[in-house]
C-alpha atoms as a PDB file:
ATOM      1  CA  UNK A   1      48.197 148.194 130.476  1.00  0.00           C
ATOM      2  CA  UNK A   2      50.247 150.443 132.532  1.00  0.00           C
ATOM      3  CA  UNK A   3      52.982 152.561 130.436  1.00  0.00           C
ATOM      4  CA  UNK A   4      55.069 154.923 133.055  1.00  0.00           C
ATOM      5  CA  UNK A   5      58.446 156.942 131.983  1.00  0.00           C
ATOM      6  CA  UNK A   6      59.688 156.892 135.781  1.00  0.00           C
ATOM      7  CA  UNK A   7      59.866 154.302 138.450  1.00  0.00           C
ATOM      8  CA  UNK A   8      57.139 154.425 140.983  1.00  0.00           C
ATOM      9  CA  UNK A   9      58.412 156.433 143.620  1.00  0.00           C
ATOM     10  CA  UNK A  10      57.175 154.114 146.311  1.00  0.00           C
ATOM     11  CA  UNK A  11      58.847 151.028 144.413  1.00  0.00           C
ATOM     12  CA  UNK A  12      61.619 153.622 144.250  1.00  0.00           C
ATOM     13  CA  UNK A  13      62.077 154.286 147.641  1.00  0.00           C
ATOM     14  CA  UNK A  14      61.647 150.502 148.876  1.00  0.00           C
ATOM     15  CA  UNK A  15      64.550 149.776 146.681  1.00  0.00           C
ATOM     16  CA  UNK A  16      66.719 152.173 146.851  1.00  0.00           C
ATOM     17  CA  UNK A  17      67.424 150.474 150.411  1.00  0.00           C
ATOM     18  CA  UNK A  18      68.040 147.233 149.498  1.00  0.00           C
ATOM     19  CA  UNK A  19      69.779 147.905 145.871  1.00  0.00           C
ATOM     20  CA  UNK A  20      73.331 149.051 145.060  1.00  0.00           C
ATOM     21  CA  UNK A  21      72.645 152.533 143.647  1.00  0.00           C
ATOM     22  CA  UNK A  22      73.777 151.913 139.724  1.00  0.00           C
ATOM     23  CA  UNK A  23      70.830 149.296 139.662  1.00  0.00           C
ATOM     24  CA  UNK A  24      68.039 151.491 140.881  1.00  0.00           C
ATOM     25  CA  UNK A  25      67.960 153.281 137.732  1.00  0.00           C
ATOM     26  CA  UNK A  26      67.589 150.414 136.150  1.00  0.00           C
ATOM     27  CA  UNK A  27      64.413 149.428 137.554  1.00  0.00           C
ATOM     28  CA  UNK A  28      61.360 148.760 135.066  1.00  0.00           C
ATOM     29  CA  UNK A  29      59.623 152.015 134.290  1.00  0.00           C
ATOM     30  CA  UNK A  30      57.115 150.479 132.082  1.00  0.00           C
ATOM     31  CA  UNK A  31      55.218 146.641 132.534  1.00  0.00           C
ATOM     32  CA  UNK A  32      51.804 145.483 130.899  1.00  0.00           C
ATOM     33  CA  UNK A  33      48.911 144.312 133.407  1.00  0.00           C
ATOM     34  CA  UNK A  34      47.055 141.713 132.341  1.00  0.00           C
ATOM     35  CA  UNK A  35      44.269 141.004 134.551  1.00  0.00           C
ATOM     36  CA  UNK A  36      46.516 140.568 138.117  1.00  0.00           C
ATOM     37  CA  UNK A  37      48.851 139.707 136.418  1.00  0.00           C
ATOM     38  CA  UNK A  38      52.042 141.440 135.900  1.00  0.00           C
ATOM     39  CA  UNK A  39      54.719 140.747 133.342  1.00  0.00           C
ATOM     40  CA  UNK A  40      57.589 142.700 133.773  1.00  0.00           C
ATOM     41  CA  UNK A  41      60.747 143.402 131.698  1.00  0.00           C
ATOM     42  CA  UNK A  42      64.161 142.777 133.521  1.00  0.00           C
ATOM     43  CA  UNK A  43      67.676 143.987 132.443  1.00  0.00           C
ATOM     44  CA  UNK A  44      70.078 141.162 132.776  1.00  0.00           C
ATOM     45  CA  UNK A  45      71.985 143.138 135.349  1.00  0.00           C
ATOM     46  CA  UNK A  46      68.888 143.209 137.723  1.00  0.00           C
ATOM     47  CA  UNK A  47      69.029 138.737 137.838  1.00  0.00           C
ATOM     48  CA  UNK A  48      70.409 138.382 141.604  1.00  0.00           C
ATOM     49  CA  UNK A  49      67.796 140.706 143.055  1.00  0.00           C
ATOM     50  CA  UNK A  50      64.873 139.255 140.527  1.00  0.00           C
ATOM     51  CA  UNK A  51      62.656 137.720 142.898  1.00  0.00           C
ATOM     52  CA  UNK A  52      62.686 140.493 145.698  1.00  0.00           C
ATOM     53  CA  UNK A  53      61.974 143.556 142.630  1.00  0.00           C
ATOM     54  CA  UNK A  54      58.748 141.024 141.544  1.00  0.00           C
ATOM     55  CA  UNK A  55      57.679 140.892 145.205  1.00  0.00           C
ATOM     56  CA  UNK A  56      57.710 145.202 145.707  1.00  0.00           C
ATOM     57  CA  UNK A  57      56.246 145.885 141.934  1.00  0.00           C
ATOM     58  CA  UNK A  58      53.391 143.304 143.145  1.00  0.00           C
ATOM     59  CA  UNK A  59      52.595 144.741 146.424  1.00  0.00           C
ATOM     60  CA  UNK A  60      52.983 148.454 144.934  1.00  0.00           C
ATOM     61  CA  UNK A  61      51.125 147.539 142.018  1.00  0.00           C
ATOM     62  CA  UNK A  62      48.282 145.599 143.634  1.00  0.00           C
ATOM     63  CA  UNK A  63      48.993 142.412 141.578  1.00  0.00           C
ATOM     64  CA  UNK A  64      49.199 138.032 142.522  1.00  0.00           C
ATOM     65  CA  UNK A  65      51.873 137.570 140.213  1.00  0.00           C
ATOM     66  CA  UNK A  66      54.684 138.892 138.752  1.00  0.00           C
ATOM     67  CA  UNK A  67      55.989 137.285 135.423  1.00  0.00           C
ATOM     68  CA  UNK A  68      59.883 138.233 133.751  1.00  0.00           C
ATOM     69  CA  UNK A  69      58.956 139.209 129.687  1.00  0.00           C
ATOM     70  CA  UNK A  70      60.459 136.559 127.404  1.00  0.00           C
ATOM     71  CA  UNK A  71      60.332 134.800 123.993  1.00  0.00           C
ATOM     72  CA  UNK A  72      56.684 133.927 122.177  1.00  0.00           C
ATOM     73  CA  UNK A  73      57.198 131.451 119.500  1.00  0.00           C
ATOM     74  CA  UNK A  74      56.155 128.409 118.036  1.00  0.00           C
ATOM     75  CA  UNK A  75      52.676 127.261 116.067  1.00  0.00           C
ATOM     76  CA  UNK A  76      50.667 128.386 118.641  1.00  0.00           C
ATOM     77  CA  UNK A  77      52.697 131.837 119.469  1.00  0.00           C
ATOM     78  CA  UNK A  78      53.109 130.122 123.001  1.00  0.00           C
ATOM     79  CA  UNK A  79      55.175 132.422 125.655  1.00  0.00           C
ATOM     80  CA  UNK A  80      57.630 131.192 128.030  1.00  0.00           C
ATOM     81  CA  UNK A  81      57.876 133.407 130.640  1.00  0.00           C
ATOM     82  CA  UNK A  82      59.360 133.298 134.149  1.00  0.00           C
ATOM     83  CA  UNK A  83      57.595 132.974 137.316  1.00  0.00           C
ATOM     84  CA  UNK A  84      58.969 135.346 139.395  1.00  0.00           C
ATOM     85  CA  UNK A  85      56.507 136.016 142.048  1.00  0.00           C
ATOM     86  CA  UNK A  86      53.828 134.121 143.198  1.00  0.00           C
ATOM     87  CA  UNK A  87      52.225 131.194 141.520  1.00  0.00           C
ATOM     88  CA  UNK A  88      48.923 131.855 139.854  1.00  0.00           C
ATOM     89  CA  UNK A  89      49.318 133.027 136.562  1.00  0.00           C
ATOM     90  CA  UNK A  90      45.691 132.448 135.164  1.00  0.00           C
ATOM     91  CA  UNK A  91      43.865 135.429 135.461  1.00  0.00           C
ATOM     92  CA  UNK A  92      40.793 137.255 134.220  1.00  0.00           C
ATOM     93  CA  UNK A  93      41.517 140.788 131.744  1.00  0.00           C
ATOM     94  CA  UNK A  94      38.422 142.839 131.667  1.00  0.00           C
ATOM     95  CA  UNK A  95      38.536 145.199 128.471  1.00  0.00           C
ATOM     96  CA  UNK A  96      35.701 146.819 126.589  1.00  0.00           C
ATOM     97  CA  UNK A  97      32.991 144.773 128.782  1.00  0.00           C
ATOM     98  CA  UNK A  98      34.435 141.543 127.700  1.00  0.00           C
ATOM     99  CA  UNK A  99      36.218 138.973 129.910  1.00  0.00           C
ATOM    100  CA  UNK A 100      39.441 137.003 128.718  1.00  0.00           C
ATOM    101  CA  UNK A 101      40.273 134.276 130.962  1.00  0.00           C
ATOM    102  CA  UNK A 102      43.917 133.001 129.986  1.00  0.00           C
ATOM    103  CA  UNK A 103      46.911 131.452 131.246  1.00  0.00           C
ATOM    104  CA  UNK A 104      49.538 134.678 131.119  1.00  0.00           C
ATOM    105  CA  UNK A 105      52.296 132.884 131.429  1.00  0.00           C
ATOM    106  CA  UNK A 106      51.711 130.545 128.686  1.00  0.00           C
ATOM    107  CA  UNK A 107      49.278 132.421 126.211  1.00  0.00           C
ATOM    108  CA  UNK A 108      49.906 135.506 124.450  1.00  0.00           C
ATOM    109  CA  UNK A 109      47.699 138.479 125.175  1.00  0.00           C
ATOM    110  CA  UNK A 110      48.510 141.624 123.985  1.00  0.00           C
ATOM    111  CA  UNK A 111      47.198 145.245 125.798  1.00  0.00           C
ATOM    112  CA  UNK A 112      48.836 146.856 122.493  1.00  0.00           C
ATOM    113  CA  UNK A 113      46.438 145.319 119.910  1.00  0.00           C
ATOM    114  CA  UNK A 114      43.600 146.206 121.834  1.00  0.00           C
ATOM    115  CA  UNK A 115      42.143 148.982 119.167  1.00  0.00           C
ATOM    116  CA  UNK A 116      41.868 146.309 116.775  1.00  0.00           C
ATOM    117  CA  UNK A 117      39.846 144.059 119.112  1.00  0.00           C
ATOM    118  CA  UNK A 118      38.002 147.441 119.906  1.00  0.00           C
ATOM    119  CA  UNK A 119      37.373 148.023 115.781  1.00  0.00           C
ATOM    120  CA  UNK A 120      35.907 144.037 115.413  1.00  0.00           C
ATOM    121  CA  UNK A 121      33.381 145.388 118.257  1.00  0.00           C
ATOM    122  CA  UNK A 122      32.249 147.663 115.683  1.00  0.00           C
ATOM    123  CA  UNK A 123      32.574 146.036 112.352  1.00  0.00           C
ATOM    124  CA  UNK A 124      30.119 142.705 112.307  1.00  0.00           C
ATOM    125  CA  UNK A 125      26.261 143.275 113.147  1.00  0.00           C
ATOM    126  CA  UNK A 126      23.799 140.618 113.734  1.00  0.00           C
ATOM    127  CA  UNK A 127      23.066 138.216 111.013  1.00  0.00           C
ATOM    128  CA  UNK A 128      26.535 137.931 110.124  1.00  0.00           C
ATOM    129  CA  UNK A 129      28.838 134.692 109.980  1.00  0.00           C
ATOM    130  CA  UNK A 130      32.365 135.053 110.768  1.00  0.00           C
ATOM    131  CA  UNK A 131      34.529 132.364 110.842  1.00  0.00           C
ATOM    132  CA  UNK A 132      37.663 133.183 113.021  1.00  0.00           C
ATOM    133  CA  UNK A 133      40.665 130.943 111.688  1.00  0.00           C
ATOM    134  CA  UNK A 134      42.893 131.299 114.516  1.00  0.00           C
ATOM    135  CA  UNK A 135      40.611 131.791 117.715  1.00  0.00           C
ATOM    136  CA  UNK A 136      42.908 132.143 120.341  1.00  0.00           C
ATOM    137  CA  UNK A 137      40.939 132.834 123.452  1.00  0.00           C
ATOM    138  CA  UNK A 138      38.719 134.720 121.444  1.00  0.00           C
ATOM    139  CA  UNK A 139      41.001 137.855 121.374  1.00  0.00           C
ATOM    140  CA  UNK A 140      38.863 139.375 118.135  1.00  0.00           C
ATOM    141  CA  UNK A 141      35.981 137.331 117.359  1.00  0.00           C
ATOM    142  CA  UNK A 142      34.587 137.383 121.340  1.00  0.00           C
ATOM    143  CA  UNK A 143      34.270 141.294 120.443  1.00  0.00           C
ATOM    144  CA  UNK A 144      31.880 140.625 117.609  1.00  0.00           C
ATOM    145  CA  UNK A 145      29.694 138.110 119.211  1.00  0.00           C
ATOM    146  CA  UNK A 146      29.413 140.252 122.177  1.00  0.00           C
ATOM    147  CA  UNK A 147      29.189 143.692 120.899  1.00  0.00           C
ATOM    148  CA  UNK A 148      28.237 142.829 117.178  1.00  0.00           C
ATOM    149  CA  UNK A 149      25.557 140.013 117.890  1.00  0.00           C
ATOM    150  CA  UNK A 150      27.019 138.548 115.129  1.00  0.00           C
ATOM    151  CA  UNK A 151      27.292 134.343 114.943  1.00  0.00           C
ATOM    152  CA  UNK A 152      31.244 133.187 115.080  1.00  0.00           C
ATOM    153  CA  UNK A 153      32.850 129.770 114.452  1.00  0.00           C
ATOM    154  CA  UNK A 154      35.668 130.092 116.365  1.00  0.00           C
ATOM    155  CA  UNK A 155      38.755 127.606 115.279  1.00  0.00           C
ATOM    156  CA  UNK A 156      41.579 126.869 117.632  1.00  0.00           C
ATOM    157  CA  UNK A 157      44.071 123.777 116.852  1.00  0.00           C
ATOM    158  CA  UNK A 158      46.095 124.252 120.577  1.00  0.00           C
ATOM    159  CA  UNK A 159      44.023 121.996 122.678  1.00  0.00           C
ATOM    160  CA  UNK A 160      45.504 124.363 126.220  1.00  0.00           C
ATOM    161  CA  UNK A 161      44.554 128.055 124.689  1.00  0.00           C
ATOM    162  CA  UNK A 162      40.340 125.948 123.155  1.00  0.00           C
ATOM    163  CA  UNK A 163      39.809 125.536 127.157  1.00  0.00           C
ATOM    164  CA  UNK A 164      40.616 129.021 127.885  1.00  0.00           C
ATOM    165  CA  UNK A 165      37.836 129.584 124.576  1.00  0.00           C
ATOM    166  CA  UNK A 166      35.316 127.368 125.581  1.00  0.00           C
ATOM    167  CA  UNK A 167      35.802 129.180 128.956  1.00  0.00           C
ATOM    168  CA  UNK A 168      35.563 132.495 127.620  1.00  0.00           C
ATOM    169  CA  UNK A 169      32.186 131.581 125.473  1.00  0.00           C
ATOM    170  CA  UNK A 170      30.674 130.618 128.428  1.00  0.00           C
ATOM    171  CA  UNK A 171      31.881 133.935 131.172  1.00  0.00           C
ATOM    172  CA  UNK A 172      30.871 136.213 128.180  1.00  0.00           C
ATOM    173  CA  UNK A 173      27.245 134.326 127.622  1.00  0.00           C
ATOM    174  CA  UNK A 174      27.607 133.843 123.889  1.00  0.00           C
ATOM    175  CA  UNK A 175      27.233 129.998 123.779  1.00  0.00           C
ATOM    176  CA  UNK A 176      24.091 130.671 121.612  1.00  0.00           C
ATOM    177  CA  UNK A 177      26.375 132.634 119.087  1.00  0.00           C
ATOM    178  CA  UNK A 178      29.607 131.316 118.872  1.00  0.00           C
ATOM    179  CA  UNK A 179      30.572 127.719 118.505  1.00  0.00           C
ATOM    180  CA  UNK A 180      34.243 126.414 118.910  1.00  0.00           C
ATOM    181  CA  UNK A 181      36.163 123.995 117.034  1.00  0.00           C
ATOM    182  CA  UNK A 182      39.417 122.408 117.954  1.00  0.00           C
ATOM    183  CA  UNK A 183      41.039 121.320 114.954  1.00  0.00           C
ATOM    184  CA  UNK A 184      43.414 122.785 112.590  1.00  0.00           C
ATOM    185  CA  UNK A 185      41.285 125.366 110.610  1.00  0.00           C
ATOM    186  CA  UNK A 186      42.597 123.503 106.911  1.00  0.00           C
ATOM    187  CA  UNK A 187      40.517 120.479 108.683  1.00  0.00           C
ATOM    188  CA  UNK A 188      37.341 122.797 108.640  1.00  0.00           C
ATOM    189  CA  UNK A 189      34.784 121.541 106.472  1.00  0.00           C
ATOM    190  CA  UNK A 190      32.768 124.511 105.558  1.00  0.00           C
ATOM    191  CA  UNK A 191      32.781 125.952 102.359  1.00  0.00           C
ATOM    192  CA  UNK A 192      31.409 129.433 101.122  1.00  0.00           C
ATOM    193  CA  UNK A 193      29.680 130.458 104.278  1.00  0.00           C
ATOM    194  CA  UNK A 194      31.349 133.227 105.834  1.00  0.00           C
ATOM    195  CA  UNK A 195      30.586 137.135 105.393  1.00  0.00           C
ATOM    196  CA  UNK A 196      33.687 137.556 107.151  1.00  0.00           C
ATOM    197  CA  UNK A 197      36.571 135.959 108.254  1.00  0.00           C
ATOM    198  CA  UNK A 198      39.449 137.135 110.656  1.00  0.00           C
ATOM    199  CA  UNK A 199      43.078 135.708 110.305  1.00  0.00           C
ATOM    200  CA  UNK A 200      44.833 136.928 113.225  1.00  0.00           C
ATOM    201  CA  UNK A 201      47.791 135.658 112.898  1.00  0.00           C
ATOM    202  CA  UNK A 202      51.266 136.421 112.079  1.00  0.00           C
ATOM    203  CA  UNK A 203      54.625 135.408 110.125  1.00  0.00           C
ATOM    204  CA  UNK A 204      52.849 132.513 108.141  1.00  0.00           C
ATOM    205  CA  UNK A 205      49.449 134.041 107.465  1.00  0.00           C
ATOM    206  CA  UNK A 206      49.064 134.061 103.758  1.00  0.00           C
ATOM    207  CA  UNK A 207      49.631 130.148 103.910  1.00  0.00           C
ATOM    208  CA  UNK A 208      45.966 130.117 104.780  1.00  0.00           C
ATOM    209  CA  UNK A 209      44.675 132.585 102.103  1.00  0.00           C
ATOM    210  CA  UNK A 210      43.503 129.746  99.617  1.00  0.00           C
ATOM    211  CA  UNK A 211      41.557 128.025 102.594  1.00  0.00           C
ATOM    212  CA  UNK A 212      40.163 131.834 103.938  1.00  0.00           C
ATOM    213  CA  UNK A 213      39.376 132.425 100.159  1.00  0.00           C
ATOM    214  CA  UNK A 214      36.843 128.875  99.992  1.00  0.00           C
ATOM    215  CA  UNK A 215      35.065 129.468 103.469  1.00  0.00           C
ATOM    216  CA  UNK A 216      34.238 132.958 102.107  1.00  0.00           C
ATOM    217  CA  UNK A 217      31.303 133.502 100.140  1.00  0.00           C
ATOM    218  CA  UNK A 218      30.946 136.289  97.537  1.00  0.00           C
ATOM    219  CA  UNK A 219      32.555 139.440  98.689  1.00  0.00           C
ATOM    220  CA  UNK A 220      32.756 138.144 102.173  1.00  0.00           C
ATOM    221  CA  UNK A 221      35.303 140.781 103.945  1.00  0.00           C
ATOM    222  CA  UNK A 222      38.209 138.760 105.208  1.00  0.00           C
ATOM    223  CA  UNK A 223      40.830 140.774 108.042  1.00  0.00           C
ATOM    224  CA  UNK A 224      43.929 139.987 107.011  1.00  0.00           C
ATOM    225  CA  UNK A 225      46.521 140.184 109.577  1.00  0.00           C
ATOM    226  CA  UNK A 226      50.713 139.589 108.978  1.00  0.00           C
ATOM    227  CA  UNK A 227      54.082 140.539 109.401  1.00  0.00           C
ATOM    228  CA  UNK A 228      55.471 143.034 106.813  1.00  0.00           C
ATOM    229  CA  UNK A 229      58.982 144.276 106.118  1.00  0.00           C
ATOM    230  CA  UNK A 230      59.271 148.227 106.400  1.00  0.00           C
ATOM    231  CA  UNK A 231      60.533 148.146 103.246  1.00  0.00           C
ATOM    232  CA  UNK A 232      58.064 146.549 101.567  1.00  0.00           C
ATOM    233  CA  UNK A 233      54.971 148.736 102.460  1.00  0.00           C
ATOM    234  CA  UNK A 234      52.336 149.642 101.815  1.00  0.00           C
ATOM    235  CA  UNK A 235      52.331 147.106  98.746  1.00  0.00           C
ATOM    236  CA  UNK A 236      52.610 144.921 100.950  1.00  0.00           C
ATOM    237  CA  UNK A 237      50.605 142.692 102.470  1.00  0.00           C
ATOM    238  CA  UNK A 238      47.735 143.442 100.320  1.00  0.00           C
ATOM    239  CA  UNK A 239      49.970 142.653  96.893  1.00  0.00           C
ATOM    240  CA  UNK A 240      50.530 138.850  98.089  1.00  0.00           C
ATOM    241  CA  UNK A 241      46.590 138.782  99.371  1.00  0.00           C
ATOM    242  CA  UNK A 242      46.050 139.665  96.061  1.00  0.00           C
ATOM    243  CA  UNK A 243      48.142 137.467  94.047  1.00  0.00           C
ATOM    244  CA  UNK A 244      47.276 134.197  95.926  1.00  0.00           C
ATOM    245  CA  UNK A 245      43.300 135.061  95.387  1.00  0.00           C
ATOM    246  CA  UNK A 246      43.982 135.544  91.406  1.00  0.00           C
ATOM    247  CA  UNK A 247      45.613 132.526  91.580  1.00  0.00           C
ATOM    248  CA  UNK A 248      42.477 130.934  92.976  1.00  0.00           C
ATOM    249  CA  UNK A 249      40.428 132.791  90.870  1.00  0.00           C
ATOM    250  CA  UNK A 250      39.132 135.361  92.952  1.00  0.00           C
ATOM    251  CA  UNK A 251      39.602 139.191  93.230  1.00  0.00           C
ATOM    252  CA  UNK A 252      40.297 141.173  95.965  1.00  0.00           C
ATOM    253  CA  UNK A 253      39.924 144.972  96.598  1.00  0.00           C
ATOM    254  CA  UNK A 254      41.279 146.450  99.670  1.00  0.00           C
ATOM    255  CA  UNK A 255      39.040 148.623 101.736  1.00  0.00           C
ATOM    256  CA  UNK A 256      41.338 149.651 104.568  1.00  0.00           C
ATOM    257  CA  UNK A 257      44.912 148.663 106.237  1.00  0.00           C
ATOM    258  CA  UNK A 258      46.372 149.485 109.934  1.00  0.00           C
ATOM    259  CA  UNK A 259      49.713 149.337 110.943  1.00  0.00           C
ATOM    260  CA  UNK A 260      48.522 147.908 114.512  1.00  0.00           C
ATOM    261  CA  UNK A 261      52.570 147.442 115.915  1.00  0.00           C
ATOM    262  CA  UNK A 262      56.270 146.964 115.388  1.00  0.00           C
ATOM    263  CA  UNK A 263      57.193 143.162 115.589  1.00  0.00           C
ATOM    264  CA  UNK A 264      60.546 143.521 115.453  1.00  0.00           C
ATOM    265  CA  UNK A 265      63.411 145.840 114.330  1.00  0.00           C
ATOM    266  CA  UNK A 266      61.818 146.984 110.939  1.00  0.00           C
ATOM    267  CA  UNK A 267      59.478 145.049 110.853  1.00  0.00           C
ATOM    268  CA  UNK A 268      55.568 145.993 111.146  1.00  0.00           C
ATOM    269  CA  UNK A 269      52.268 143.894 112.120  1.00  0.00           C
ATOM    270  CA  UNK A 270      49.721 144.855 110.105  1.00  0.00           C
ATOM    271  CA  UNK A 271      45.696 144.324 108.749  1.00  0.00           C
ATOM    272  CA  UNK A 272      44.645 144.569 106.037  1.00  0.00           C
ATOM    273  CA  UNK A 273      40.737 144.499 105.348  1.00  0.00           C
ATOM    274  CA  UNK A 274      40.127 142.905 101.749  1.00  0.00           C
ATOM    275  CA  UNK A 275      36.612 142.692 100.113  1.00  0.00           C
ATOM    276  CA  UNK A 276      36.846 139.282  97.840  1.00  0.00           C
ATOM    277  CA  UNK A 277      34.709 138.283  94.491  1.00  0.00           C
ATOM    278  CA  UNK A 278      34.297 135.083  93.025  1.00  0.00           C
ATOM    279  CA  UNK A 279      34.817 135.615  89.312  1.00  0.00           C
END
């Protein structure tokens, strides 16, 4: 990821020429890379000279494509993004010795979470089972079969991001470690097998607790991840982790929580580690 507080003075100076002054300033001064792959965020008053601003940033910047930021949403936190220079917009992002190979214009990837995918390096060892409940293209459990040695079920219910998974098994060499499912992870059979289990995901998450809680086995670590209200932290999200496991009749103790970004206006994305027992 590329953050910059000024504009580029080459993609400056090529613009400036072609650009009625007032709009200049308004030219990006920060983007994220992913891969060669650029998605850049355009002020609305910048629309008539969109395509020709995508076409500088991506020879300045070295890049094949150049996508306008937009909306993620939807089940499978999908992204919508514009095409606003070239056409290519699968691409390969290299971090931490691991490959992702994902469609940026259509699959979320963020260069900001990338110290929590750098922490899972570090936090499974071999031996372990982790069950990863929301795969992706293996933003978080890849990291732990490749670093950790650790053996990961990897479950993935949007049959476009599992090809980009299987893919991603296969460039990182972990097929004999990490086995991918594509189903809805409430359709996943196993029961009290996991020493840990990742839930990276957002908004909804702790609709999934009770089925995290029965693929767990005794004090398996699960990571939970969700969206929290400013004003409800830090109680929050470990206070509804723990109510839903009581319910189930587990108990949870929480061993460590990172704020890992804002979401929205006042609103925080956070993890939450919790260490469960079966009472």
């Amino acid at each position: 990821m590329v953050r910059t507080q000024v504009i580029k003075p080459r993609i400056r100076e090529i613009l400036s020429k072609e650009l009625p002054p007032e709009l200049v300033g308004m030219l990006p001064k920060h983007w994220v890379r992913i891969g060669d792959v650029l998605i850049l965020p355009l002020r609305p008053e910048l629309e008539p000279y969109k395509h020709r601003i995508a076409e500088v940033y991506a020879e300045v910047l070295g890049v094949k494509t150049v996508l306008r930021k937009g909306r993620i949403g939807g089940e499978f936190r999908e992204t919508n993004y514009e095409i606003l220079y070239g056409s290519d917009t699968v691409t390969v992002h290299v971090e931490n010795g691991i490959k992702y190979k994902l469609d940026a214009a259509r699959i979320m990837f963020s260069p900001a979470n990338v110290k929590e995918r750098v922490r899972m390096a570090k936090v499974a060892g071999p031996g372990e089972l982790v069950v990863d409940m929301f795969a992706g293209i293996g933003h978080l459990s890849l990291p732990m079969a490749v670093h950790g040695k650790a053996r990961v079920i990897a479950i993935e219910k949007s049959p476009y991001t599992f090809r980009f998974l299987i893919e991603n098994i296969e460039l990182n060499r972990v097929q004999d470690r990490m086995t991918a499912y594509n189903i809805d992870n409430r359709d996943f059979p196993g029961e009290n097998i996991a020493d840990r289990v990742l839930m990276g995901y957002v908004v909804t998450t702790h609709e999934f607790i009770p089925k995290a809680l029965s693929i767990a086995k005794d004090e398996a670590v699960i990571h939970y991840h969700n969206t929290v209200p400013e004003r409800l932290m830090p109680e929050e999200p470990f206070r509804t982790f723990q109510r839903i496991a009581r319910e189930h009749g587990y108990e949870a103790e929480k061993l460590n929580e990172l704020v890992i970004k804002r979401y929205a206006p006042g609103v925080w994305h956070v993890v939450v580690d919790v260490r469960v027992f079966k009472k």
